[in-house]
C-alpha atoms as a PDB file:
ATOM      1  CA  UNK A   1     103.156  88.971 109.453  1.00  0.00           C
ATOM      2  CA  UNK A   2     102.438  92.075 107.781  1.00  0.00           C
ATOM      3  CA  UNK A   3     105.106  94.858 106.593  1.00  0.00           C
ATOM      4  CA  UNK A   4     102.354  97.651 106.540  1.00  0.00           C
ATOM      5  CA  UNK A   5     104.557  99.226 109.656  1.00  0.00           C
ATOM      6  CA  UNK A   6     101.604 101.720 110.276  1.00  0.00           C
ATOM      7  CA  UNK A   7      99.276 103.981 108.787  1.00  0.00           C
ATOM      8  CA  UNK A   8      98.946 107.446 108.647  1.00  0.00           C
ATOM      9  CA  UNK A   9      95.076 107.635 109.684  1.00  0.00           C
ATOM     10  CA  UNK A  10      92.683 105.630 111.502  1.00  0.00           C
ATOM     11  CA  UNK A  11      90.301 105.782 108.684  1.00  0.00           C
ATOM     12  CA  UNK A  12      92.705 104.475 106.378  1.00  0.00           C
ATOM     13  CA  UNK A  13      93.187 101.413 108.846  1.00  0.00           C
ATOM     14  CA  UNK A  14      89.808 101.082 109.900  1.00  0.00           C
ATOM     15  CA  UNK A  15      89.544 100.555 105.703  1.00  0.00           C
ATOM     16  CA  UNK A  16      91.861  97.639 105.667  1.00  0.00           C
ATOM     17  CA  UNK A  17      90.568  95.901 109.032  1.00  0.00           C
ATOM     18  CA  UNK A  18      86.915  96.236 108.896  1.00  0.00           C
ATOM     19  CA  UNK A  19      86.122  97.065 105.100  1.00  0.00           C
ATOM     20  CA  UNK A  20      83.741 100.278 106.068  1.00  0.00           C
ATOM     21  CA  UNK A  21      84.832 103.085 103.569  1.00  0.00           C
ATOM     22  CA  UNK A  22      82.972 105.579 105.854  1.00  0.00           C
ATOM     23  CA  UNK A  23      84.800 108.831 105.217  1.00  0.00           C
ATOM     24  CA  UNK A  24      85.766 107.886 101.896  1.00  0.00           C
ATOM     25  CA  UNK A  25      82.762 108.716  99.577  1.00  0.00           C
ATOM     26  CA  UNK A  26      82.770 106.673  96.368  1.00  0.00           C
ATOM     27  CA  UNK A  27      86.003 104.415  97.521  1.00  0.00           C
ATOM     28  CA  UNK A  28      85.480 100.703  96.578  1.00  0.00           C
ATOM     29  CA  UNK A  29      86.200  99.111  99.536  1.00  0.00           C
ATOM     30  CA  UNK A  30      86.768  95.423  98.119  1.00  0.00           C
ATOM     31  CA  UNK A  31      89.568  96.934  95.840  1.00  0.00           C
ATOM     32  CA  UNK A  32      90.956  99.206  98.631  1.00  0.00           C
ATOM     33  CA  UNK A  33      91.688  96.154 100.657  1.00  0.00           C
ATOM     34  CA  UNK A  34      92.796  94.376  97.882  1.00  0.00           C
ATOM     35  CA  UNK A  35      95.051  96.757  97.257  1.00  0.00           C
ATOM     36  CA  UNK A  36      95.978  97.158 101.302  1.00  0.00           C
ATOM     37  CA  UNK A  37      96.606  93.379 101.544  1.00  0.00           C
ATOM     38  CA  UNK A  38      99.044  93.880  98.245  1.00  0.00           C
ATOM     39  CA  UNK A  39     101.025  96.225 100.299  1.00  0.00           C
ATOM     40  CA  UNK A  40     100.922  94.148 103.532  1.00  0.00           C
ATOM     41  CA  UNK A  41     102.331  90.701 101.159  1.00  0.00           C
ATOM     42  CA  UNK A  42     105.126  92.810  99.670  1.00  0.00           C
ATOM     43  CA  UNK A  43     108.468  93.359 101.036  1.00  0.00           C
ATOM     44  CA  UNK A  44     110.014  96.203  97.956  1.00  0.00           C
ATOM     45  CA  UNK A  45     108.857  97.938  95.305  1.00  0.00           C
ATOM     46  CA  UNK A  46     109.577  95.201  93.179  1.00  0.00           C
ATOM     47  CA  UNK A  47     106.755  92.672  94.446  1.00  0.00           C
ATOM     48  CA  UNK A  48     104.093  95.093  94.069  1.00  0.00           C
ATOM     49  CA  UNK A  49     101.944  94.508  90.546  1.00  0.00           C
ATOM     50  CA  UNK A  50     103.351  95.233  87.015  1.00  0.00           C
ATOM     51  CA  UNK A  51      99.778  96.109  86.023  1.00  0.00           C
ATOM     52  CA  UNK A  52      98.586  98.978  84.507  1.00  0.00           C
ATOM     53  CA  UNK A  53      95.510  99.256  86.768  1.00  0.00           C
ATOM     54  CA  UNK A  54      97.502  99.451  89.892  1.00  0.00           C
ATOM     55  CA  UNK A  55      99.251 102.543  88.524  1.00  0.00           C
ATOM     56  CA  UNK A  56     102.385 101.983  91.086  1.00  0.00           C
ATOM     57  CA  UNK A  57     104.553 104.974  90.718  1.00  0.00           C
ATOM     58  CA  UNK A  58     107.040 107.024  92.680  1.00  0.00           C
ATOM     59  CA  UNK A  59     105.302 110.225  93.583  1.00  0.00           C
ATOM     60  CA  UNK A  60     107.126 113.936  93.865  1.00  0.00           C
ATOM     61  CA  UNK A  61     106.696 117.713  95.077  1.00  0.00           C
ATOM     62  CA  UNK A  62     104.915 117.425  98.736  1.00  0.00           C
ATOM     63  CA  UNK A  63     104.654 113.690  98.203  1.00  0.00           C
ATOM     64  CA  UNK A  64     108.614 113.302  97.565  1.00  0.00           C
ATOM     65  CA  UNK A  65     109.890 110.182  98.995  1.00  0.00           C
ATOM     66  CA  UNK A  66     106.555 108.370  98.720  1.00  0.00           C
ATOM     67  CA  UNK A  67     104.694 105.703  96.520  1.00  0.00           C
ATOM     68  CA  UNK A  68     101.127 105.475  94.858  1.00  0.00           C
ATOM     69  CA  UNK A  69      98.967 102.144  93.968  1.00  0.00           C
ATOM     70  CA  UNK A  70      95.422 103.740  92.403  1.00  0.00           C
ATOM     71  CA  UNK A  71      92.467 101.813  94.034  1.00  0.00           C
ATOM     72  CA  UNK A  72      89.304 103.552  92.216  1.00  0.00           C
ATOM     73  CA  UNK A  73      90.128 106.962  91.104  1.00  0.00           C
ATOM     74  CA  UNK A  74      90.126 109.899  92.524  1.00  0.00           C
ATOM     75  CA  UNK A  75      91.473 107.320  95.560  1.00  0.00           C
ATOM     76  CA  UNK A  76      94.598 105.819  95.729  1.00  0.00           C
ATOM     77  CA  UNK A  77      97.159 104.262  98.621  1.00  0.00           C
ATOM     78  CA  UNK A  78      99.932 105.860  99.081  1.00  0.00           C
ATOM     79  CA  UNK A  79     102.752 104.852 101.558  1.00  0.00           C
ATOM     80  CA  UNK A  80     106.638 105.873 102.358  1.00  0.00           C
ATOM     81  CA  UNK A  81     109.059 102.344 102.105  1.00  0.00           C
ATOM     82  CA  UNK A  82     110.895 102.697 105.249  1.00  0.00           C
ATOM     83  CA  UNK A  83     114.063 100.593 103.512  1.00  0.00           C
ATOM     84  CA  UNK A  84     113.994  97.741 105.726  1.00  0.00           C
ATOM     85  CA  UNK A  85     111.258  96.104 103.758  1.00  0.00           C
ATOM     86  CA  UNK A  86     108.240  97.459 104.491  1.00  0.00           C
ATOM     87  CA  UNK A  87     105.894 100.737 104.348  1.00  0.00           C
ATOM     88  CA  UNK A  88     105.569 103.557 106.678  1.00  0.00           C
ATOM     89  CA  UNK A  89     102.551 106.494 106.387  1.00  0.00           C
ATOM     90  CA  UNK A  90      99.707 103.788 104.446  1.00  0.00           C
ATOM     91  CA  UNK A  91      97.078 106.152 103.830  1.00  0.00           C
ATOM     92  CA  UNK A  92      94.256 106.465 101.302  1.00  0.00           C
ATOM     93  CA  UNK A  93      94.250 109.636  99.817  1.00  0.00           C
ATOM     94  CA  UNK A  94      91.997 111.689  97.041  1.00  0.00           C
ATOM     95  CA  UNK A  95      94.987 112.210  94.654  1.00  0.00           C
ATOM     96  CA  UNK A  96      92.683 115.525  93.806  1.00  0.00           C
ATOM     97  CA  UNK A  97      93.286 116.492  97.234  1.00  0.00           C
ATOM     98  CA  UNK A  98      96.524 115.607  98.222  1.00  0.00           C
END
């Protein structure tokens, strides 16, 4: 069972389930799952990847309270932990955008 609790968009869950980035232009889909199924493994902060190319960090001003993982830039996930283990809000976003 999966701790993604739900996501903000269907897009962003159509993404993980099916693999079409429609909606996304220039989002690698492989990596964005990748990425999705990362998040659904994990239960904390902790078990997500050390890597540099993940770019995990806490994010701040609108996004206060929530947490990035970079997919292919501009696109990243971004998600709130709900502190029960697990994630609340998984969306992919254009970190250009917002």
């Amino acid at each position: 069972m999966g701790v993604i609790k739900n996501y903000k968009n269907a897009k962003s869950r159509r993404v993980h389930e099916t693999g079409n980035p429609r909606g996304f232009k220039g989002l690698d889909s492989a990596r964005a799952i990748k990425v999705l199924d990362i998040l659904d493994a994990a239960n904390s902060i902790d078990q997500l990847p050390k890597l540099a190319s993940y770019r995990v960090h806490k994010l701040s001003g609108d996004r206060a309270g929530q947490w990035s993982v970079t997919v292919n830039l501009p696109w990243v996930v971004c998600f709130t932990p709900d502190g029960t283990g697990g994630w609340l809000d998984v969306e992919i976003a254009d970190y250009h955008k917002g």
